[in-house]
C-alpha atoms as a PDB file:
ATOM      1  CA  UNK A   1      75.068 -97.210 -15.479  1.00  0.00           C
ATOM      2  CA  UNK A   2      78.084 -99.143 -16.095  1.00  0.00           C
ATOM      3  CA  UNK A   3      80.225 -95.666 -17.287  1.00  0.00           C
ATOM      4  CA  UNK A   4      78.869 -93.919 -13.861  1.00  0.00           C
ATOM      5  CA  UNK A   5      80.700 -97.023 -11.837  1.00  0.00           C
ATOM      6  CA  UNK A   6      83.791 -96.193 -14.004  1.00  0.00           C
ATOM      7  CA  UNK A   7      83.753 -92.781 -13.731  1.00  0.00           C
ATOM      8  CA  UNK A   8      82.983 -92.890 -10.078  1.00  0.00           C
ATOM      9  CA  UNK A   9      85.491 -95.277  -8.837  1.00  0.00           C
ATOM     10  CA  UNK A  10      87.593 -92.871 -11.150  1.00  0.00           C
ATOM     11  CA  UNK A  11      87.173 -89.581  -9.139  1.00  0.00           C
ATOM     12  CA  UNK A  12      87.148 -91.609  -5.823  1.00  0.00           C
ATOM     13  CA  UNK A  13      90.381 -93.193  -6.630  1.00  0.00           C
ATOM     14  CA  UNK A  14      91.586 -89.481  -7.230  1.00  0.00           C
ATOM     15  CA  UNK A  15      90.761 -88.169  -4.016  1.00  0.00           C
ATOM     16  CA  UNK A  16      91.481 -91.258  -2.185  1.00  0.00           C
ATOM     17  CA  UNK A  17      95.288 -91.652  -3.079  1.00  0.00           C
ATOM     18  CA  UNK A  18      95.592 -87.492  -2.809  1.00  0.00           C
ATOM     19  CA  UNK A  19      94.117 -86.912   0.315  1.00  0.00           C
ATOM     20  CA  UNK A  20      91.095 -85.055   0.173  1.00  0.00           C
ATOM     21  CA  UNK A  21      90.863 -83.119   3.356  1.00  0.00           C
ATOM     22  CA  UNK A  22      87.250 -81.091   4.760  1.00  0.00           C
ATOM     23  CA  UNK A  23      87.598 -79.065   7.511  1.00  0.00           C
ATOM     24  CA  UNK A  24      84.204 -77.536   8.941  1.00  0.00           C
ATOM     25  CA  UNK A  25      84.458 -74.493  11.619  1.00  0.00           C
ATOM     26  CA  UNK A  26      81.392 -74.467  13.762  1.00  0.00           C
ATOM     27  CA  UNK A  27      82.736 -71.944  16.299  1.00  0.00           C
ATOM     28  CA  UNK A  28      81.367 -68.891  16.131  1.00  0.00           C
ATOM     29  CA  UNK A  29      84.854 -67.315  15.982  1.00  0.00           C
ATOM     30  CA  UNK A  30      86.745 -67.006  12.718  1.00  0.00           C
ATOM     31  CA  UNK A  31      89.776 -68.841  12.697  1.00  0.00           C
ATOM     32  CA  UNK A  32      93.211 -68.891  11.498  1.00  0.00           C
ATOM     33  CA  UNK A  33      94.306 -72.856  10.357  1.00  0.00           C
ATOM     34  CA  UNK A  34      97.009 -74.820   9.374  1.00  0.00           C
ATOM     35  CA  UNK A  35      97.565 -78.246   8.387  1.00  0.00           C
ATOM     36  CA  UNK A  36     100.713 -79.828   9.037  1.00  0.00           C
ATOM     37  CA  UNK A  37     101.160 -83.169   7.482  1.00  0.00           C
ATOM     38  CA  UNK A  38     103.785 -85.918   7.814  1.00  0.00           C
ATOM     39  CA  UNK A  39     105.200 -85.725   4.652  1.00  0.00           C
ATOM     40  CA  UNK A  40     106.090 -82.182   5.096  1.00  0.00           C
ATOM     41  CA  UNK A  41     103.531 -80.359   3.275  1.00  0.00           C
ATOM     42  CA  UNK A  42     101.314 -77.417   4.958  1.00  0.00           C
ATOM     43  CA  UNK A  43      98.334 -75.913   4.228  1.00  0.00           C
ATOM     44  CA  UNK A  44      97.723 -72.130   5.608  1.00  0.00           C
ATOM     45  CA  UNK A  45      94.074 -70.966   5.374  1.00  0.00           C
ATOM     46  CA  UNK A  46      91.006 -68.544   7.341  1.00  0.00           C
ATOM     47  CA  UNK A  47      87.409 -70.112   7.761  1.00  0.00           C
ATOM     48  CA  UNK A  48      84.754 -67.769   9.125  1.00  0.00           C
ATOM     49  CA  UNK A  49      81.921 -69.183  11.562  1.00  0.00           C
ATOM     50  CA  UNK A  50      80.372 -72.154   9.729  1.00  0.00           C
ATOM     51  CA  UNK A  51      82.807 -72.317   6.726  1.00  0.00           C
ATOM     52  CA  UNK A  52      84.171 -75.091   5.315  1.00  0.00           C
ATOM     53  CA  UNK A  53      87.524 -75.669   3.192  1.00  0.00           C
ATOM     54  CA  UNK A  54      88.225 -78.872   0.888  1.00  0.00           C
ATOM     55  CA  UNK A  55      91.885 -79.472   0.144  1.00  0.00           C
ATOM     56  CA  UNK A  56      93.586 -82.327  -1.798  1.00  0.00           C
ATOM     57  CA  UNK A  57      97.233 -82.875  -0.736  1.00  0.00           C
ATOM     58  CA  UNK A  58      99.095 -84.732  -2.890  1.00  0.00           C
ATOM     59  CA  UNK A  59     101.318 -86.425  -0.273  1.00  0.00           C
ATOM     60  CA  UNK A  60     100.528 -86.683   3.287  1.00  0.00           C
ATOM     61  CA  UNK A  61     102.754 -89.049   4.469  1.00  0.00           C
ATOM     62  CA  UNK A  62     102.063 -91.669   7.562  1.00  0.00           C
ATOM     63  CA  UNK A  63     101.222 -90.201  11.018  1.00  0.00           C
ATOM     64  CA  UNK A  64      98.989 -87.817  13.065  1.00  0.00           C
ATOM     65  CA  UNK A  65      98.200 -84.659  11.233  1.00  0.00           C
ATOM     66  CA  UNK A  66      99.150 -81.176  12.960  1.00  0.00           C
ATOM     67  CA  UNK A  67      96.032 -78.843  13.321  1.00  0.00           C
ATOM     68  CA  UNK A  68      97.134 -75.608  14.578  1.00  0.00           C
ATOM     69  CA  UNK A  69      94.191 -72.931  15.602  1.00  0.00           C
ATOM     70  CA  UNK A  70      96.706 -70.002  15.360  1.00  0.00           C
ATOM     71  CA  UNK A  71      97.077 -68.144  18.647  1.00  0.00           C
ATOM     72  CA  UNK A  72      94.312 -70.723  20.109  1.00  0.00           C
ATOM     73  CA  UNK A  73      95.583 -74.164  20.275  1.00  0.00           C
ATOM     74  CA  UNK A  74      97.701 -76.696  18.319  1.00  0.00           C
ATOM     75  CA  UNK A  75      97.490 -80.471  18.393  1.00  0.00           C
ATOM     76  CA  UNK A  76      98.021 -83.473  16.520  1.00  0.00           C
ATOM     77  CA  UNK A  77      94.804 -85.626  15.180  1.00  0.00           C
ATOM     78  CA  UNK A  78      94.139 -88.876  13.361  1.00  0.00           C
ATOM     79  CA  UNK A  79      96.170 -90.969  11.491  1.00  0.00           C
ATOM     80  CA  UNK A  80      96.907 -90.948   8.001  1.00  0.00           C
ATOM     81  CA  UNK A  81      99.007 -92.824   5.271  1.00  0.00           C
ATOM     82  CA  UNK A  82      99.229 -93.185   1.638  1.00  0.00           C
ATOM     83  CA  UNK A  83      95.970 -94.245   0.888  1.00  0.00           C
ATOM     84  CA  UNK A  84      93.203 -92.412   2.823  1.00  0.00           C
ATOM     85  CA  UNK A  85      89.300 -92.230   2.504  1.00  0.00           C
ATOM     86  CA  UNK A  86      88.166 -88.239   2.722  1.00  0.00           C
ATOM     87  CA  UNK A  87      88.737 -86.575   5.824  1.00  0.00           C
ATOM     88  CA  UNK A  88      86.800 -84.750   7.771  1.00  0.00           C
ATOM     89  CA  UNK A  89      88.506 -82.422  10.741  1.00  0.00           C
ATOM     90  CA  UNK A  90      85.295 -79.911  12.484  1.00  0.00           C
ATOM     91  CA  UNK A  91      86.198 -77.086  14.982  1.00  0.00           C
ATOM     92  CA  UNK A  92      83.716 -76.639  17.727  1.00  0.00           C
ATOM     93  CA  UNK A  93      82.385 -73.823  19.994  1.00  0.00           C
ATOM     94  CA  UNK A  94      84.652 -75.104  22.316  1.00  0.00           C
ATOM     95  CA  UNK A  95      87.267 -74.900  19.726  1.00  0.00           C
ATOM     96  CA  UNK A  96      88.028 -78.761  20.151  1.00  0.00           C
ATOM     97  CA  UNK A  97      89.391 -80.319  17.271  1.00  0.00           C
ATOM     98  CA  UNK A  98      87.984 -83.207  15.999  1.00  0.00           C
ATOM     99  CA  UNK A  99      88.782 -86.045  13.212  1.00  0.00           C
ATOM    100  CA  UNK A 100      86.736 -88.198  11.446  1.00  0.00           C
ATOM    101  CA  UNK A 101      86.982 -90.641   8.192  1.00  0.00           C
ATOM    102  CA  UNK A 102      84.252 -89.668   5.781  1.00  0.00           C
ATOM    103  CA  UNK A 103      82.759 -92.976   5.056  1.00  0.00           C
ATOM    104  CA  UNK A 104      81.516 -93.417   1.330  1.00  0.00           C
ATOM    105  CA  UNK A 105      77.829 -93.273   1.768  1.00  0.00           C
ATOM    106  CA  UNK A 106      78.394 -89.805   4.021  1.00  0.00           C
ATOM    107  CA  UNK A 107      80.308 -87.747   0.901  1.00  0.00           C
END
């Protein structure tokens, strides 16, 4: 009991100082995505109708995170900094973007 505490305040100190990053498409369109963060980096990936990506990014910096649906919409969300709990961004049908923090009892 004691070594599952350990090793689970382990892997959630991992993904909490990374940046763990879910993003859930419930359109039914398949979409083109990228992540801009503050500190620079980008991520570049497809999701098909009801796919979901995780991503760990080592650095994202302080500020709103760039979502950019390409040739559909582009807007900043949320607000991250050095130390974040997992986030979850969701496309709808609507293709509205939004953000949420995953809260521990949710992952």
């Amino acid at each position: 009991m004691i070594s599952a505490f350990f090793v689970g305040s382990f892997v959630k100190g991992l993904f909490l100082g990374s940046g763990l990053i879910r993003t859930v498409n419930y359109s039914n369109k398949t979409h083109d995505i990228k992540l801009n963060f503050p500190s620079g980096e980008q991520r570049l990936f497809t999701l098909k109708p009801n796919e979901f990506k995780d991503i760990v990014v080592s650095k994202t910096g302080e500020g709103s995170i760039g979502v950019e649906l390409i040739n559909v919409s582009n807007t900043d969300i949320g607000y991250v900094t050095s130390y974040n709990n997992p986030i979850l961004i969701s496309i709808n049908h609507t293709t509205d973007i939004q953000f949420d923090y995953l809260l521990e009892n949710e992952q």
